[in-house]
Structure formats: structure tokens, C-alpha cells
N, C-alpha and C. Protein backbone atom coordinates (compact mmCIF):
# COMPACT_ATOMS: atom_id res chain seq x y z
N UNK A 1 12.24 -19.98 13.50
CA UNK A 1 12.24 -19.86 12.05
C UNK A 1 12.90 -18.54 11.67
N UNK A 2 13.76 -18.84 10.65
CA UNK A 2 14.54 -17.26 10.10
C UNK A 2 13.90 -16.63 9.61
N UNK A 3 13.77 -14.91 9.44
CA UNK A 3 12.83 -14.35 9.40
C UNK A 3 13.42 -13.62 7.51
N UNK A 4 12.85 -13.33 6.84
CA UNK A 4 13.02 -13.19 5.71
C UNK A 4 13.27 -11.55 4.96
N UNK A 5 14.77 -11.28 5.44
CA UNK A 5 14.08 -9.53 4.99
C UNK A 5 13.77 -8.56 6.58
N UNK A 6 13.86 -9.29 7.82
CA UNK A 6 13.17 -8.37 8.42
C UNK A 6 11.68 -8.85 8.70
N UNK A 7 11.16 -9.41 8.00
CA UNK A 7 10.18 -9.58 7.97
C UNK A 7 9.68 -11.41 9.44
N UNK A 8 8.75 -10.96 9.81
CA UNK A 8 8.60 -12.40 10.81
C UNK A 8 7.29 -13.10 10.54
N UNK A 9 7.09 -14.28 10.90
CA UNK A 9 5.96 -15.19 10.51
C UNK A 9 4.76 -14.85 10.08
N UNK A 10 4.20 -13.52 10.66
CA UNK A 10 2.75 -13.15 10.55
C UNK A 10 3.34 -12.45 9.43
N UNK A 11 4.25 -11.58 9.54
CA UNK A 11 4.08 -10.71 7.85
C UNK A 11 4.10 -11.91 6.64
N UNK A 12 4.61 -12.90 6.76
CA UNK A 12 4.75 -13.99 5.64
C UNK A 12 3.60 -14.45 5.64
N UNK A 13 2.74 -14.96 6.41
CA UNK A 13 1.44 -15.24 6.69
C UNK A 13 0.30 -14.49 5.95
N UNK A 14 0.54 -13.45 6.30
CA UNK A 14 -0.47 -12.16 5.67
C UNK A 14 -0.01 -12.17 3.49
N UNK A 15 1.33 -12.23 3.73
CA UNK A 15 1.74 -11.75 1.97
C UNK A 15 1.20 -13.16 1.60
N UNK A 16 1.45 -14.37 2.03
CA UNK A 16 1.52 -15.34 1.20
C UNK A 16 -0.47 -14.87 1.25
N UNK A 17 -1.51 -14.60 1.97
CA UNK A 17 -3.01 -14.47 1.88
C UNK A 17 -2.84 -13.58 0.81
N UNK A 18 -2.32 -12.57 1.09
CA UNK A 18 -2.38 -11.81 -0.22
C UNK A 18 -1.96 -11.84 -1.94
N UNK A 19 -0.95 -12.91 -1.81
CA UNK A 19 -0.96 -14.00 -3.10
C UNK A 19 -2.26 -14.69 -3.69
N UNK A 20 -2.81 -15.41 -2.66
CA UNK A 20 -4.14 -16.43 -2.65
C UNK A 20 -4.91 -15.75 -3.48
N UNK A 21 -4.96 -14.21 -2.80
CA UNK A 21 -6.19 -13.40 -3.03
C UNK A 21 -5.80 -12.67 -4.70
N UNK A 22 -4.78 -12.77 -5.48
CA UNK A 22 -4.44 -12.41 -6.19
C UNK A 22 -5.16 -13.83 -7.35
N UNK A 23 -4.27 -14.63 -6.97
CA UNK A 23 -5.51 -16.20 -7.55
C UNK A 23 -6.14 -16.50 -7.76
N UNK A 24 -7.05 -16.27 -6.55
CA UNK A 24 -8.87 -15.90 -6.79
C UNK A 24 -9.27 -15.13 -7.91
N UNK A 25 -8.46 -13.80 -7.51
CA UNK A 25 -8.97 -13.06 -8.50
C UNK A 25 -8.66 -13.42 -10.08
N UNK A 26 -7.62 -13.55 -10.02
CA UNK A 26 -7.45 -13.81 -11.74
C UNK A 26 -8.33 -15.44 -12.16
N UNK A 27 -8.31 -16.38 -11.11
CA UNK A 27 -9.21 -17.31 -11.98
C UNK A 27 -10.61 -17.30 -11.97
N UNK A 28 -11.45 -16.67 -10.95
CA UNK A 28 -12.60 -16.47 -10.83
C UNK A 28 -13.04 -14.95 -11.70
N UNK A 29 -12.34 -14.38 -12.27
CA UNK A 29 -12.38 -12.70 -12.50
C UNK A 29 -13.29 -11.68 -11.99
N UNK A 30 -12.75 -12.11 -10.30
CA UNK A 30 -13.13 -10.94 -9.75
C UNK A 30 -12.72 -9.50 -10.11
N UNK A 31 -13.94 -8.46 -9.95
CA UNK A 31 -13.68 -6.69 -10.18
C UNK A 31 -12.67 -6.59 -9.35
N UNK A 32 -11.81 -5.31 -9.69
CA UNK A 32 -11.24 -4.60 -8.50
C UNK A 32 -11.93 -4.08 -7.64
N UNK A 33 -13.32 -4.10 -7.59
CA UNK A 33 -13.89 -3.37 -6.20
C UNK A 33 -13.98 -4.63 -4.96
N UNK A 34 -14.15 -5.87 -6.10
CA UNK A 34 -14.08 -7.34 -5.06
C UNK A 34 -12.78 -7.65 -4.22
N UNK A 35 -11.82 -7.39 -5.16
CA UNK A 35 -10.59 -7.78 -4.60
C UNK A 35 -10.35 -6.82 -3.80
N UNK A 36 -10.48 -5.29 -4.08
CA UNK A 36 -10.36 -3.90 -2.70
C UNK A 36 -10.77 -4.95 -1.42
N UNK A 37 -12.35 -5.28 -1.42
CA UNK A 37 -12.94 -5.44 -0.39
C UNK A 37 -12.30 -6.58 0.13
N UNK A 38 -11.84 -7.39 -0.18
CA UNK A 38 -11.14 -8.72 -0.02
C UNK A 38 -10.13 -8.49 0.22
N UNK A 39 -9.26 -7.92 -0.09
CA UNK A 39 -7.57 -7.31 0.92
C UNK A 39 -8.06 -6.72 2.06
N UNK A 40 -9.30 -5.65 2.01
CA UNK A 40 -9.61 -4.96 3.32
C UNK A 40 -10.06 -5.88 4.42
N UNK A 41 -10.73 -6.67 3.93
CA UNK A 41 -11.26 -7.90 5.19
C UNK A 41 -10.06 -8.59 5.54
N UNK A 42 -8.72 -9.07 4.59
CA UNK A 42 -7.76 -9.85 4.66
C UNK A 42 -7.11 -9.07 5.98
N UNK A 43 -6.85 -7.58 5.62
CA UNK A 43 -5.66 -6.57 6.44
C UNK A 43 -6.60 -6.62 7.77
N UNK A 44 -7.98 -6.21 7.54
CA UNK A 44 -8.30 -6.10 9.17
C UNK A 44 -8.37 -7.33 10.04
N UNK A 45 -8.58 -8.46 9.34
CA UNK A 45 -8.21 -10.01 10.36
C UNK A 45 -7.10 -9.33 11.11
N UNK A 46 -6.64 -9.38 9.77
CA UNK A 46 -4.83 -9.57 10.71
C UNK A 46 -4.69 -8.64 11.81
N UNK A 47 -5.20 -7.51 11.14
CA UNK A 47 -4.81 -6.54 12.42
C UNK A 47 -5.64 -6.62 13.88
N UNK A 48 -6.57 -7.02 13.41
CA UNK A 48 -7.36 -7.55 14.60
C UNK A 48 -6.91 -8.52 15.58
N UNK A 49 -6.87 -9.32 14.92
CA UNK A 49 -5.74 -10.70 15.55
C UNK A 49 -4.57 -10.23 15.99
N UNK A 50 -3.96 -8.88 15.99
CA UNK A 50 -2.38 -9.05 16.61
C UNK A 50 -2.95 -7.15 18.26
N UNK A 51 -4.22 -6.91 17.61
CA UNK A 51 -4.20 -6.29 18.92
C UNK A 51 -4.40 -6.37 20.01
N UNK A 52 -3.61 -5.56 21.26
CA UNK A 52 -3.83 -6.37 22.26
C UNK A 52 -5.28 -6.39 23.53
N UNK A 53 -5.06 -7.08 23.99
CA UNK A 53 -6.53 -7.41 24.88
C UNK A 53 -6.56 -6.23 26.02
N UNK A 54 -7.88 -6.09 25.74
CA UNK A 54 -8.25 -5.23 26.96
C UNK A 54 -7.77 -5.89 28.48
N UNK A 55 -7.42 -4.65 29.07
CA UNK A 55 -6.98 -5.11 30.56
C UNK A 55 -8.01 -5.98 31.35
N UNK A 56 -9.53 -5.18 30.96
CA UNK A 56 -10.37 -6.27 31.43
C UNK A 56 -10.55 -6.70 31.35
N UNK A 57 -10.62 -7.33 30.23
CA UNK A 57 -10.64 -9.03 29.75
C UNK A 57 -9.49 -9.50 30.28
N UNK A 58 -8.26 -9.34 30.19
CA UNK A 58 -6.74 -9.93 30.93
C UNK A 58 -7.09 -10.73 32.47
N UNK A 59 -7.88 -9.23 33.26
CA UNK A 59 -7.73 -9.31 34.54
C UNK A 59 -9.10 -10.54 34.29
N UNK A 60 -9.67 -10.74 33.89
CA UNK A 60 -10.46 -12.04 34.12
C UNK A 60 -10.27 -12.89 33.70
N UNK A 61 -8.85 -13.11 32.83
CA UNK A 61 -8.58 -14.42 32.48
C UNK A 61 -7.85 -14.97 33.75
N UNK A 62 -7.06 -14.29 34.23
CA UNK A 62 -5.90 -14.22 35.58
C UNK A 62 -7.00 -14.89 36.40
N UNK A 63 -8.47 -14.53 36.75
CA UNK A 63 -9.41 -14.98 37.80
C UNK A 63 -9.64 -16.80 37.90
N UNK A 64 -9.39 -16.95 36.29
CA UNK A 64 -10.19 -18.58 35.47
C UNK A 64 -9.17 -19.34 35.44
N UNK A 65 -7.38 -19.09 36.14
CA UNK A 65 -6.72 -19.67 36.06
C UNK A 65 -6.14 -19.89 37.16
């Protein structure tokens, strides 16, 4: 898939959540302290999801395969 800008799948992934979360907010009228907390949970998924695995966990997947 062509990447947009520089930009590659997970960054499109993440902006288009951060649209959603813009949605929410304006039809439900969430505070800005809701929506803060709600980008912050959004950004740390992500970042969570793209760091990498401990070696020790690695070296025991290598064991199960």
C-alpha cells in the first residue's frame, strides 16, 4: 500500500482513531479533560503495540516453535 506523505499504515491507523475520537466528542459532548484522556489511552495503545519484545520473551517463543 502507498504510503501517504511519508507517512505508513500505522500512522494512518492512529490519525484516522484520532478523527473517531474527535466524533465522539462533538456528538456525545465530551469535556476536554475526556477527550485529553482519550487521545492519551489512544497514543499509548499504539505505542505500546509497536514496542519491541523483550529478549526474554523472544528467546521463549524460539523454544515453542
Amino acid at each position: 500500500m502507498p504510503s501517504f506523505h511519508g507517512l505508513g499504515t500505522k500512522d494512518m491507523v492512529l490519525a484516522i482513531s484520532y478523527i473517531i475520537l474527535v466524533g465522539l466528542t462533538v456528538v456525545y459532548h465530551w469535556s476536554a479533560i475526556e477527550f485529553i484522556i482519550a487521545i492519551g489511552a489512544v497514543t499509548l495503545a499504539f505505542f505500546a503495540g509497536s514496542m519491541r519484545k523483550d529478549k526474554r520473551i523472544r528467546d521463549q517463543e524460539k523454544h515453542h516453535d
